[in-house]
N, C-alpha and C. Protein backbone atom coordinates (compact mmCIF):
# COMPACT_ATOMS: atom_id res chain seq x y z
N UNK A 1 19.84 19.56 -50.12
CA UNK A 1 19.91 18.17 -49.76
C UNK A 1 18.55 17.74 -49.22
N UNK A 2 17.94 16.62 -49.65
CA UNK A 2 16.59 16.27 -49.30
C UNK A 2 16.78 14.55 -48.32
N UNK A 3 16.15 14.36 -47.37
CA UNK A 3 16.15 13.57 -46.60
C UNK A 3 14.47 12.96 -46.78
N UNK A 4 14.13 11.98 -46.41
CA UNK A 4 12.93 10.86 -45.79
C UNK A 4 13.41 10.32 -44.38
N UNK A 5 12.40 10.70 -43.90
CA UNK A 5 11.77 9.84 -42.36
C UNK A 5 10.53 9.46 -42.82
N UNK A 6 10.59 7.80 -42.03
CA UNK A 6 9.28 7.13 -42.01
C UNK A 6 8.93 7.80 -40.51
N UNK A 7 7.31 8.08 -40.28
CA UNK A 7 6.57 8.19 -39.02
C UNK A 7 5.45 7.34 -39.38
N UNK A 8 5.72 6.26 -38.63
CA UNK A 8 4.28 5.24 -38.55
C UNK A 8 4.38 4.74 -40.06
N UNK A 9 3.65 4.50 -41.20
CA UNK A 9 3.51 4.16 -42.42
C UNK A 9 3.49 5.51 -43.16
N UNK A 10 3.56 6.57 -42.31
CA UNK A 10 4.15 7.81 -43.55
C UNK A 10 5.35 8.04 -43.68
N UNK A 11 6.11 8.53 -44.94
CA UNK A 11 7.59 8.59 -45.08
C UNK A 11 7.11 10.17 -45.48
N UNK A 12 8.01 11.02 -44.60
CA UNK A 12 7.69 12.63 -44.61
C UNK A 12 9.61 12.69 -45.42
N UNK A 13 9.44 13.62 -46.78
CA UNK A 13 10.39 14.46 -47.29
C UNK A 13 10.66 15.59 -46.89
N UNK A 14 12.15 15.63 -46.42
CA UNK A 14 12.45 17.03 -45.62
C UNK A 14 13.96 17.43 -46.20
N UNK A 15 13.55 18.86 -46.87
CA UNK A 15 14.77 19.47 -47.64
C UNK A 15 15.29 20.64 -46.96
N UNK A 16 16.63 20.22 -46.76
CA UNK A 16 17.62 20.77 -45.73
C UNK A 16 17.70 22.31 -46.66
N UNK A 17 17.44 23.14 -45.80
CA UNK A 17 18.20 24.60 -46.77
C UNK A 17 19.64 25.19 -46.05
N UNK A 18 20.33 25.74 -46.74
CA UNK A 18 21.33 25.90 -46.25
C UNK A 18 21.46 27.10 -45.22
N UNK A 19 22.12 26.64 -44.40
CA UNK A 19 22.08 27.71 -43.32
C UNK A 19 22.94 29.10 -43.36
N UNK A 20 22.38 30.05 -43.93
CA UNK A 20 23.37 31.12 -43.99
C UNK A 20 23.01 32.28 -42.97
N UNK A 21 23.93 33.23 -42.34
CA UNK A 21 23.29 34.83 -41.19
C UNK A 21 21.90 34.95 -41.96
N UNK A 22 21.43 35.10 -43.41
CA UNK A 22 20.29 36.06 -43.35
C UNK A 22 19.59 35.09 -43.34
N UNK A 23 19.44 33.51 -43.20
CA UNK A 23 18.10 32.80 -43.00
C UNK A 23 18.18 32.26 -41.76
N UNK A 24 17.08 32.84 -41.05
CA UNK A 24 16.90 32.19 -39.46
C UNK A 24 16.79 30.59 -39.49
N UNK A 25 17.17 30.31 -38.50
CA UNK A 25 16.96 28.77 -38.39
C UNK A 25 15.68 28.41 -38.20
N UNK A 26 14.43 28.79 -38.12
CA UNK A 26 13.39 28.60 -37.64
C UNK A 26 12.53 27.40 -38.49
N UNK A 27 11.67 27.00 -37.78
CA UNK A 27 10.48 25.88 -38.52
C UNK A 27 9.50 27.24 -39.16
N UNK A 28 8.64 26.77 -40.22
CA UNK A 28 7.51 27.46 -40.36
C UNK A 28 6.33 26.90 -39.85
N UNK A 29 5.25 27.86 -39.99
CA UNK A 29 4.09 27.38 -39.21
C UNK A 29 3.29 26.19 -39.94
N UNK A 30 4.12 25.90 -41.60
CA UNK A 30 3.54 25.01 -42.20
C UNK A 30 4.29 23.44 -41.70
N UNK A 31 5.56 23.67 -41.61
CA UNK A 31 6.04 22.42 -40.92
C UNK A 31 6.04 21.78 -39.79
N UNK A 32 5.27 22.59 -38.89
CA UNK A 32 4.78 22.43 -37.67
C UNK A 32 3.28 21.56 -37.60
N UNK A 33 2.21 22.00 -38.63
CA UNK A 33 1.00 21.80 -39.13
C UNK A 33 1.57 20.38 -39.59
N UNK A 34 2.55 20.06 -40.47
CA UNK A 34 2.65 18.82 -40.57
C UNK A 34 3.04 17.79 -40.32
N UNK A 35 3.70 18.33 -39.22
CA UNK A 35 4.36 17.68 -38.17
C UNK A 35 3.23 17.21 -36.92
N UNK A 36 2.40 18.04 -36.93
CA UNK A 36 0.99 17.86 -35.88
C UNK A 36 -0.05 16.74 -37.00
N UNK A 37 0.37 16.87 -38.01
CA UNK A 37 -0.86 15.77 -38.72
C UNK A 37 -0.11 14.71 -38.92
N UNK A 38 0.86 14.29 -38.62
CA UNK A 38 1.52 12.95 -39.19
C UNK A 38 1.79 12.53 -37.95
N UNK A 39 2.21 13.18 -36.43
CA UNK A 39 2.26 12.57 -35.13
C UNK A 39 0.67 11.82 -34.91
N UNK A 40 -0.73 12.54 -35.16
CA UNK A 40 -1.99 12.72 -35.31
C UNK A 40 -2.08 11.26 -35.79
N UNK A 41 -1.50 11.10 -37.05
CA UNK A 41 -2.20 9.99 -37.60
C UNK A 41 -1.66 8.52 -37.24
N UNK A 42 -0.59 8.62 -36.80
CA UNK A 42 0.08 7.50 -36.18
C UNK A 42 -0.29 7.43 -34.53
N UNK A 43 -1.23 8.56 -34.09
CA UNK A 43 -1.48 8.08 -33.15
C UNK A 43 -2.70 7.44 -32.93
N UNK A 44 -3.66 7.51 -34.08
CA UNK A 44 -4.72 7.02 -34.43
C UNK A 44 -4.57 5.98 -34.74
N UNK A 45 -3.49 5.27 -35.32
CA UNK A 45 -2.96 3.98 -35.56
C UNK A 45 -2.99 3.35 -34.56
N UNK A 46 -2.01 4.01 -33.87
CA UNK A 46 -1.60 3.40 -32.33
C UNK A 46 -2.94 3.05 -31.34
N UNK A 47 -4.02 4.06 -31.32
CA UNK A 47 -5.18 3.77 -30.52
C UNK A 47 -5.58 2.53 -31.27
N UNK A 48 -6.05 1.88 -32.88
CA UNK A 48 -7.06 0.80 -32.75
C UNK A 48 -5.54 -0.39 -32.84
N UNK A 49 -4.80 0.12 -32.89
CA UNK A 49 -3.69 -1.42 -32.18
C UNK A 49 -4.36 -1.73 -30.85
N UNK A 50 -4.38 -0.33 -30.14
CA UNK A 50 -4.86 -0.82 -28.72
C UNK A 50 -6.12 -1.31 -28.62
N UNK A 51 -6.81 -0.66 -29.25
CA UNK A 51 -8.31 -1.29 -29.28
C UNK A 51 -8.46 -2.90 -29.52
N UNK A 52 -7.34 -3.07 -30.66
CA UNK A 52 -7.54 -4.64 -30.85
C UNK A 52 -7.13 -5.21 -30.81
N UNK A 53 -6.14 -4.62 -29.75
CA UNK A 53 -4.88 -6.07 -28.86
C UNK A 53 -5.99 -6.39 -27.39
N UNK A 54 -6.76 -5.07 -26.73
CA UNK A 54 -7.54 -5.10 -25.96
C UNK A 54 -8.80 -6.41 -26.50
N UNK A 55 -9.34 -6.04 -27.32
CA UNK A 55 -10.30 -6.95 -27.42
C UNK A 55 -10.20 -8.15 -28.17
N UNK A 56 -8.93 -8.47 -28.61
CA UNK A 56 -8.11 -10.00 -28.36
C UNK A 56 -8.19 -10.98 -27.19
N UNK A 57 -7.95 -10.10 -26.25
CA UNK A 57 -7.46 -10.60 -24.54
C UNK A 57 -9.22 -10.55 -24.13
N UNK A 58 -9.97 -9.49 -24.23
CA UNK A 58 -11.56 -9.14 -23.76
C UNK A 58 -12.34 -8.96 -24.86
N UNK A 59 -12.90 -9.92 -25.25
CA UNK A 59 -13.91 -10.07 -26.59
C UNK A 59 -14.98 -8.92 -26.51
N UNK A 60 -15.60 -8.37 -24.72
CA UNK A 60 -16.44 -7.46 -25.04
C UNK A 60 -16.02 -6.26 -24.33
N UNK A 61 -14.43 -5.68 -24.20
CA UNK A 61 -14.16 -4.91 -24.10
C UNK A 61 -15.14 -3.93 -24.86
N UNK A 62 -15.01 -2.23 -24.40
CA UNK A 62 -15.49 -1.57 -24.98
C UNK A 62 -15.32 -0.12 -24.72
N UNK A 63 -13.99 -0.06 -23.74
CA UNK A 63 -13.56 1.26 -22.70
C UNK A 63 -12.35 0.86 -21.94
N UNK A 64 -11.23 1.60 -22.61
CA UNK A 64 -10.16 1.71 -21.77
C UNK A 64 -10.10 3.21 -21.10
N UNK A 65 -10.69 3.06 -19.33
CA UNK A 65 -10.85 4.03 -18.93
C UNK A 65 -9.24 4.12 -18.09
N UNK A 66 -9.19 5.35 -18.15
CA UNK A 66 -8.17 6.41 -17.74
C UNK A 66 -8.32 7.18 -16.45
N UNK A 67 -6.85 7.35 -16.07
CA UNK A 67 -7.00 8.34 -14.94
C UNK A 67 -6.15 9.48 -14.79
N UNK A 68 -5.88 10.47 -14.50
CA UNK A 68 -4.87 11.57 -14.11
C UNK A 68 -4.64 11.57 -12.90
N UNK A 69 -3.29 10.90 -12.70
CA UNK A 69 -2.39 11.16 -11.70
C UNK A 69 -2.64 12.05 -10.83
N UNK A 70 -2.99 12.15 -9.44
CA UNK A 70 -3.24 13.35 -8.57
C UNK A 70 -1.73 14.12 -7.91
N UNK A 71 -0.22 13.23 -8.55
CA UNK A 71 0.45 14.12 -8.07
C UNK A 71 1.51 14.20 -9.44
N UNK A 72 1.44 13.24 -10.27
CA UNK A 72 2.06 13.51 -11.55
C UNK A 72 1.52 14.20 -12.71
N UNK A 73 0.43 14.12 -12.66
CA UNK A 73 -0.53 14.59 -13.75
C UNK A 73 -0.67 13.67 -15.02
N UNK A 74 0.11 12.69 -15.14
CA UNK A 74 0.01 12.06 -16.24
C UNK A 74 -1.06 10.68 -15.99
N UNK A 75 -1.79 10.32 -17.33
CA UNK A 75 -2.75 9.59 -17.69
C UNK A 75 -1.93 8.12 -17.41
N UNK A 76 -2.83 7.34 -16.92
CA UNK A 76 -2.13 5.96 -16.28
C UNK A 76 -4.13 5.13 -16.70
N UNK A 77 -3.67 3.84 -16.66
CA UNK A 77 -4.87 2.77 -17.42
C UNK A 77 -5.41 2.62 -15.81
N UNK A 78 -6.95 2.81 -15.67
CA UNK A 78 -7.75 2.22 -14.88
C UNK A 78 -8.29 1.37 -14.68
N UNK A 79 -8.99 1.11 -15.91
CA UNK A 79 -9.88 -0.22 -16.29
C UNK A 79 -10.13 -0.55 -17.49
N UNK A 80 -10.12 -1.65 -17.41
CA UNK A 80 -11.03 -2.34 -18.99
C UNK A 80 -12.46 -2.19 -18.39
N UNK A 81 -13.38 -1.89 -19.14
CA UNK A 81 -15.41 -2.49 -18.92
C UNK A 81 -15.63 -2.21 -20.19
N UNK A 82 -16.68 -3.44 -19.97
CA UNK A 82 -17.36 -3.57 -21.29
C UNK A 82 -18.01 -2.53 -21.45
N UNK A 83 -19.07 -2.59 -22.14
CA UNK A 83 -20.55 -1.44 -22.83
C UNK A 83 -21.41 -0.75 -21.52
N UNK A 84 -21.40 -1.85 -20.99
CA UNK A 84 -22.33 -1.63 -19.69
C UNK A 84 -21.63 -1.12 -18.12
N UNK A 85 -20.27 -0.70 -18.16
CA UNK A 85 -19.36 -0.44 -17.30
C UNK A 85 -19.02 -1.79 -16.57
N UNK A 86 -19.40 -2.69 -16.55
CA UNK A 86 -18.57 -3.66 -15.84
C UNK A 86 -16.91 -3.82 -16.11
N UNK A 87 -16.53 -4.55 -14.79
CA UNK A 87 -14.93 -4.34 -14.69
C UNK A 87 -14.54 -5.75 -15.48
N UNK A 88 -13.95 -5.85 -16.86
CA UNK A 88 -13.27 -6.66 -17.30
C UNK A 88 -11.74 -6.75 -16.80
N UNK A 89 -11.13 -5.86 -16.36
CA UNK A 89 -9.93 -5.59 -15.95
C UNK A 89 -9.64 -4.78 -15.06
N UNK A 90 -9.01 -4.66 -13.96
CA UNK A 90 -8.90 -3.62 -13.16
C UNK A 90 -7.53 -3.37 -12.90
N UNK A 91 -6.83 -2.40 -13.39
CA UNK A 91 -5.06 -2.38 -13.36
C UNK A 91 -4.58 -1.84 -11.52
N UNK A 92 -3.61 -2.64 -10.97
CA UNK A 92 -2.88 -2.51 -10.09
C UNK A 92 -2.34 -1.15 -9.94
N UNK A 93 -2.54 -0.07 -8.77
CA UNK A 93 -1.50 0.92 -8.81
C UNK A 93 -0.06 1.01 -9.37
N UNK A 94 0.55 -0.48 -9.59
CA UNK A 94 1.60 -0.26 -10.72
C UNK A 94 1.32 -1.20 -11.33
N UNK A 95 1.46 -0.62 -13.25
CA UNK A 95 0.87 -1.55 -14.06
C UNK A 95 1.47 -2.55 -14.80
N UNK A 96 2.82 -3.08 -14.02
CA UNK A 96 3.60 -4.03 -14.23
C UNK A 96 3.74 -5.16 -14.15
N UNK A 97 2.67 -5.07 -12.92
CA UNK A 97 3.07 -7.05 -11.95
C UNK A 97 2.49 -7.73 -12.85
N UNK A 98 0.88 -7.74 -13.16
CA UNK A 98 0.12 -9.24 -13.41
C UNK A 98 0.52 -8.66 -14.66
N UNK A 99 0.51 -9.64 -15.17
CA UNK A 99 0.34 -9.72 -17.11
C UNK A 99 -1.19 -9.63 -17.27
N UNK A 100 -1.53 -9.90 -18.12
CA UNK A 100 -3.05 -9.84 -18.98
C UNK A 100 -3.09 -11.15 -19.08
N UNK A 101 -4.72 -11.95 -19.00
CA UNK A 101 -4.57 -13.02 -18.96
C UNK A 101 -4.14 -13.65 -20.57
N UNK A 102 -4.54 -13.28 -21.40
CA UNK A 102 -4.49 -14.09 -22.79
C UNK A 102 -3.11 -13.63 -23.31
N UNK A 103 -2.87 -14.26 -24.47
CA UNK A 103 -1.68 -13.26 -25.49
C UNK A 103 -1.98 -13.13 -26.77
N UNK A 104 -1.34 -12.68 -27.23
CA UNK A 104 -1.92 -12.04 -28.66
C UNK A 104 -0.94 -13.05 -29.49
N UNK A 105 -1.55 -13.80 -30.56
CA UNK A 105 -1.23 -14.80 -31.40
C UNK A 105 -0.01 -14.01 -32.82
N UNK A 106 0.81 -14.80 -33.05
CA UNK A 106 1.69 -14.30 -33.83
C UNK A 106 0.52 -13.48 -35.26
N UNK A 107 1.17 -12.72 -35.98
CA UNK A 107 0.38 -12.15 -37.14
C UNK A 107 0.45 -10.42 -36.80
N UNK A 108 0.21 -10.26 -38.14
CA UNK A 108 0.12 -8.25 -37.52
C UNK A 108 0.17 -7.57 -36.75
N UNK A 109 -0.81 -8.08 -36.24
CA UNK A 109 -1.34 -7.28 -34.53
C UNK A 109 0.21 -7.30 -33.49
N UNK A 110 0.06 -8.90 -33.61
CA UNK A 110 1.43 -9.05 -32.35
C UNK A 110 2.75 -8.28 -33.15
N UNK A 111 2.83 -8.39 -34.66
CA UNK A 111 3.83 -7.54 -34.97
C UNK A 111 4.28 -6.23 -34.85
N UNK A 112 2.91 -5.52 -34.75
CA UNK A 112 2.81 -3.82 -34.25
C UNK A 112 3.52 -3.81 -33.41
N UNK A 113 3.58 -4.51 -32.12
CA UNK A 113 3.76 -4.42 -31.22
C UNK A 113 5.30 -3.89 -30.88
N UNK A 114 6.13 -4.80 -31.57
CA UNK A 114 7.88 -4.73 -31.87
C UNK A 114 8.07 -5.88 -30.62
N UNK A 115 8.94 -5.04 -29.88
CA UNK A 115 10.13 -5.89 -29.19
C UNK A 115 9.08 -5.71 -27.42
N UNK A 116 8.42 -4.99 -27.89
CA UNK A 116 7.15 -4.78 -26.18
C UNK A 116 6.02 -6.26 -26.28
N UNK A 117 5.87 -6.29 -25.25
CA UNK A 117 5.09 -7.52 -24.99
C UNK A 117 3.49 -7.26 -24.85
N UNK A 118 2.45 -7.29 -25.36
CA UNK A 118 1.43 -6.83 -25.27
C UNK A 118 0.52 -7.17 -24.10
N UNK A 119 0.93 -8.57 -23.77
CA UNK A 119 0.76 -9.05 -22.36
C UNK A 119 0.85 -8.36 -20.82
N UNK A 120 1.71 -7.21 -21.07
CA UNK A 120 2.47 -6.37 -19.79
C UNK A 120 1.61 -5.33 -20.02
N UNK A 121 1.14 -5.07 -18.98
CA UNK A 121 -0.02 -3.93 -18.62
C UNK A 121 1.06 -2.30 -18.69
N UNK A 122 1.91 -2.91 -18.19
CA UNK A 122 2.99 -1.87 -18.17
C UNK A 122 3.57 -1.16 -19.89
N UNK A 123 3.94 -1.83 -20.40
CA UNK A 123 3.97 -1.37 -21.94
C UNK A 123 2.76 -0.49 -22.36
N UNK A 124 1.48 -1.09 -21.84
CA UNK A 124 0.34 -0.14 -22.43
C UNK A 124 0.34 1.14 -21.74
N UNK A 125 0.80 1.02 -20.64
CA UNK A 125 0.76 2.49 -19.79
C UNK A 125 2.10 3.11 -20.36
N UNK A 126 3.06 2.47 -20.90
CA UNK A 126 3.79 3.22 -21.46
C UNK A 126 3.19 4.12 -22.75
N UNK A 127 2.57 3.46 -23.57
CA UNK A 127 1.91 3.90 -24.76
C UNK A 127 1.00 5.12 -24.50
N UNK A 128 0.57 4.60 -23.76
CA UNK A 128 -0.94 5.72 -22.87
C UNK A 128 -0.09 7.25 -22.51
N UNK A 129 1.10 6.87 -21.77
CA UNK A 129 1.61 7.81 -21.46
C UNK A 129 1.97 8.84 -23.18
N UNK A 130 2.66 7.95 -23.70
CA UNK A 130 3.17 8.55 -25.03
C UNK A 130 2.49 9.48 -25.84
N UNK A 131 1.57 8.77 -25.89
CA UNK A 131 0.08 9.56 -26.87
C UNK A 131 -0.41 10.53 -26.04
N UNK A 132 -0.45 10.75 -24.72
CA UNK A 132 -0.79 11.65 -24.12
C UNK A 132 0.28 12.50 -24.09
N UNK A 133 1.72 12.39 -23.76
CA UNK A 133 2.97 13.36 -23.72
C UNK A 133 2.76 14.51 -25.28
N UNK A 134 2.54 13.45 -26.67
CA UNK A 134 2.57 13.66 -28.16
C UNK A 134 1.23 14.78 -28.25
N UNK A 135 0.34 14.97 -27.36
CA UNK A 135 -0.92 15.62 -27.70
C UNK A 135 -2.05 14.96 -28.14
N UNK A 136 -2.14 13.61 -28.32
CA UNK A 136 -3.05 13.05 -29.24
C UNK A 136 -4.02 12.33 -28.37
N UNK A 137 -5.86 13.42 -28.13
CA UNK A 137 -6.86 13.52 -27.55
C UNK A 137 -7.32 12.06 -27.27
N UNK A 138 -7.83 11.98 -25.85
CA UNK A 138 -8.51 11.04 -25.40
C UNK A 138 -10.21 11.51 -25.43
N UNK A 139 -10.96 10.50 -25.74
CA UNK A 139 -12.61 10.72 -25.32
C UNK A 139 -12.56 11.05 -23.60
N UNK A 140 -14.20 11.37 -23.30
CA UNK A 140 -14.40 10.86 -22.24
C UNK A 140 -15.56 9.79 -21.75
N UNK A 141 -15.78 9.28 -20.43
CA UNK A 141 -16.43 7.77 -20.45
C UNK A 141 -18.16 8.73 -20.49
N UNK A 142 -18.81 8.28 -21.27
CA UNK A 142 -20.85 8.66 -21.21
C UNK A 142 -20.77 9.08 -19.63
N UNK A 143 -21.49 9.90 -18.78
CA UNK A 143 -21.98 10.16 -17.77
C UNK A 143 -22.64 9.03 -17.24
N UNK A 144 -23.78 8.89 -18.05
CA UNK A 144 -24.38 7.47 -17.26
C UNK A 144 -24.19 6.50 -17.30
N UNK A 145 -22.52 6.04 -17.46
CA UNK A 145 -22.26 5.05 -17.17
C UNK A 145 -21.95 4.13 -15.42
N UNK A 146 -22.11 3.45 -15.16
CA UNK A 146 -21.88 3.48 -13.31
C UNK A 146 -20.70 3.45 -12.72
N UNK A 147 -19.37 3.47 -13.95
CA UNK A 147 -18.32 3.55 -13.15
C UNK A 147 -17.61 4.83 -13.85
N UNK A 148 -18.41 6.19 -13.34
CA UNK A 148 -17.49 7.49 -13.29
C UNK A 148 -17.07 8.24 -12.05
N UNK A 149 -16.48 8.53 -12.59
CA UNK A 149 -15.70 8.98 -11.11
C UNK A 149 -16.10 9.76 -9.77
N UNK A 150 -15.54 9.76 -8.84
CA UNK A 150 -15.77 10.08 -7.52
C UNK A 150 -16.48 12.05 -7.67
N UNK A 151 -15.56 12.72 -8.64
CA UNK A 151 -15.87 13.92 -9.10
C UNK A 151 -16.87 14.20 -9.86
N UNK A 152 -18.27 14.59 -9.70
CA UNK A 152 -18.97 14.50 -10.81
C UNK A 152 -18.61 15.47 -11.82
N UNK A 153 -17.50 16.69 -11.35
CA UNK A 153 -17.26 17.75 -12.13
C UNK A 153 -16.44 17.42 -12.85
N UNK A 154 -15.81 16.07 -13.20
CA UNK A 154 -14.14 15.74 -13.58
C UNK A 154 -14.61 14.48 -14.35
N UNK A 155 -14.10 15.01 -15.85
CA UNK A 155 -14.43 14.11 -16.87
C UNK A 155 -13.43 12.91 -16.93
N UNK A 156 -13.94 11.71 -16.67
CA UNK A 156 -12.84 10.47 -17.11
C UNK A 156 -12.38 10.24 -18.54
N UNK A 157 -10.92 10.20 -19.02
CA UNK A 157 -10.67 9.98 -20.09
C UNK A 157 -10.72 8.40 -20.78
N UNK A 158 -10.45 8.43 -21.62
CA UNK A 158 -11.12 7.09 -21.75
C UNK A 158 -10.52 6.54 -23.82
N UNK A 159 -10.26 5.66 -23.87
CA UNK A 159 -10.37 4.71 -25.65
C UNK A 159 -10.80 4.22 -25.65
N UNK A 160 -12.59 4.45 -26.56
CA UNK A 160 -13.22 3.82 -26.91
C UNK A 160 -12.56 2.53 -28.07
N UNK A 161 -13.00 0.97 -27.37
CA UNK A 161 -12.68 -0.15 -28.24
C UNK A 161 -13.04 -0.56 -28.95
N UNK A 162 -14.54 -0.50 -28.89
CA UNK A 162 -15.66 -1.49 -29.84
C UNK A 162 -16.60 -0.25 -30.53
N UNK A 163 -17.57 -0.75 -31.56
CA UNK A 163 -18.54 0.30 -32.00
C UNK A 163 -19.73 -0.31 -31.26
N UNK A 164 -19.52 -0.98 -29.37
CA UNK A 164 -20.36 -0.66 -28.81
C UNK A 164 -20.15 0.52 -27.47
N UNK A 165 -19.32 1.11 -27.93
CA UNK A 165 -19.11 2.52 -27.50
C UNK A 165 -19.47 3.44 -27.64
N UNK A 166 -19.39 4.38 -26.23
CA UNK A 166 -19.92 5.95 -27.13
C UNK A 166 -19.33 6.64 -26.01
N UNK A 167 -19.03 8.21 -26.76
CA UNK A 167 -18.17 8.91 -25.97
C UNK A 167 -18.88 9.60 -25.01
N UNK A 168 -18.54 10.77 -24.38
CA UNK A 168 -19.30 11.48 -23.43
C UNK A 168 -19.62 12.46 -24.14
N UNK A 169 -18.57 12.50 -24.70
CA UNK A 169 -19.04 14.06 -25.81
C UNK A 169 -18.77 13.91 -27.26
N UNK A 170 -19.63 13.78 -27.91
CA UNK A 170 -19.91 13.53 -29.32
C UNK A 170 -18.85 14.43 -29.90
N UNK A 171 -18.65 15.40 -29.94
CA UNK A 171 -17.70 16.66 -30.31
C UNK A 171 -16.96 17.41 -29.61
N UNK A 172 -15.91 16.42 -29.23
CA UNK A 172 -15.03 16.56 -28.65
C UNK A 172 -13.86 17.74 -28.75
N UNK A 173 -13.59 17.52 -30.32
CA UNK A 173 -12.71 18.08 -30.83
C UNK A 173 -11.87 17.36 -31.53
N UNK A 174 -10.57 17.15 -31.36
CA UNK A 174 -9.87 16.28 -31.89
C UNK A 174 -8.91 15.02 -30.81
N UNK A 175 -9.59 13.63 -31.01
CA UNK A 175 -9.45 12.70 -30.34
C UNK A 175 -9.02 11.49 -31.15
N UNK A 176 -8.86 10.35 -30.39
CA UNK A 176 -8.33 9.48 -31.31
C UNK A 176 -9.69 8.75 -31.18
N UNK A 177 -10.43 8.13 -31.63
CA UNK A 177 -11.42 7.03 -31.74
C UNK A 177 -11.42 5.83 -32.99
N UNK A 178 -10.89 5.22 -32.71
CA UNK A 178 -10.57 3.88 -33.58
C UNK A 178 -12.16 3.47 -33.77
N UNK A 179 -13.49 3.30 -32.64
CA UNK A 179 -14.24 2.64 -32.59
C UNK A 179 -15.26 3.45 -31.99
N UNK A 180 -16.72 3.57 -32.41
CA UNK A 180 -17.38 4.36 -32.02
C UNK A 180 -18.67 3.80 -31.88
N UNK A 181 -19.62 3.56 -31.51
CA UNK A 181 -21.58 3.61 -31.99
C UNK A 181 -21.68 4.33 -32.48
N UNK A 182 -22.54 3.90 -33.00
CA UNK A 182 -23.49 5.23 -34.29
C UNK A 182 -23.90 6.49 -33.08
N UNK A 183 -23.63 7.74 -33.94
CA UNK A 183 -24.14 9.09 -33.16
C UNK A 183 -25.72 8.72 -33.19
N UNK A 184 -26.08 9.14 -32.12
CA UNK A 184 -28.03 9.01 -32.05
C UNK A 184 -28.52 10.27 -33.20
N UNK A 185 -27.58 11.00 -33.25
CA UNK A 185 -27.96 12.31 -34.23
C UNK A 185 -28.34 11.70 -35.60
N UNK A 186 -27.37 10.80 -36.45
CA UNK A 186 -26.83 10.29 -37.40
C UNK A 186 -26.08 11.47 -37.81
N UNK A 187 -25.86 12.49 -37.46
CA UNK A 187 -24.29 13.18 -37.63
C UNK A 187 -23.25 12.42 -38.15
């Protein structure tokens, strides 16, 4: 028996085998692999939604910086700044109260969205949370930028918005970046 699930704009085919004593129930290491590239790519989706619901509301957004929870551990929204670290946005210890000042105009974008309001700071920290729960890599903010953190040993995470961005670490590994500057390498 063969089944389809949509994930994001992929529809993954999955054929049921029958369960008998001599076949373990187990996943293989190949359905796992594709299960890690199709969460992967919808979460790459999900980052330039954010990127460009963000710079809807902040024309020169260019850094949604991040923080880790000092008693939850989970990633929660710090700030919007543009290129140059200035504070376009600065989120409330809970990211519910103020709305965002603008809204996002009917069409695609606001359709991604569904039944969440893109306006509510809180929905995005829901998202933030998600993609971080799912595995799917954050950058971190350039060093010399002026708003890093209190730790110089403790990398800020960060979604780059615009391609007047740049990460902290060129080679990261595997991250989501919707939006980048040119590498100075041309790498």
């Amino acid at each position: 028996m063969s089944q389809s699930i949509d994930v994001g704009e992929q529809r993954l085919s999955v054929t049921a085998r029958p369960h008998t004593p001599a076949t373990p129930p187990y996943a293989t290491l190949d359905d796992w692999e594709q299960a890690k590239a199709a969460v992967h790519a919808a979460g790459d989706r999900m980052a330039r939604m954010i990127a460009d619901t963000l710079r809807a509301m902040f024309p020169t957004a260019a850094y949604l910086v991040l923080y880790r929870g000092e008693y939850d551990d989970e990633l929660h929204p710090h700030s919007i700044r543009d290129e140059h670290g200035g504070i376009l946005w600065d989120f409330p210890g809970f990211p519910g109260f103020e709305p965002f000042p603008l809204t996002i105009p009917d069409g695609p974008l606001r359709a991604a969205w569904g039944d969440k309001d893109p306006q509510t700071p809180g929905h995005l920290a829901g998202l933030v949370l998600s993609l971080d729960a799912f595995g799917c890599g954050f950058d971190t903010v350039p060093n010399d930028l002026p708003f890093h953190g209190d730790d110089p040993d403790q990398c800020e995470p960060c979604l780059l918005l615009s391609d007047r961005a740049r990460p902290g670490v060129w080679d990261f590994g595997r991250v989501m970046r919707p939006y980048s500057a040119a590498r100075p390498d041309g790498a």
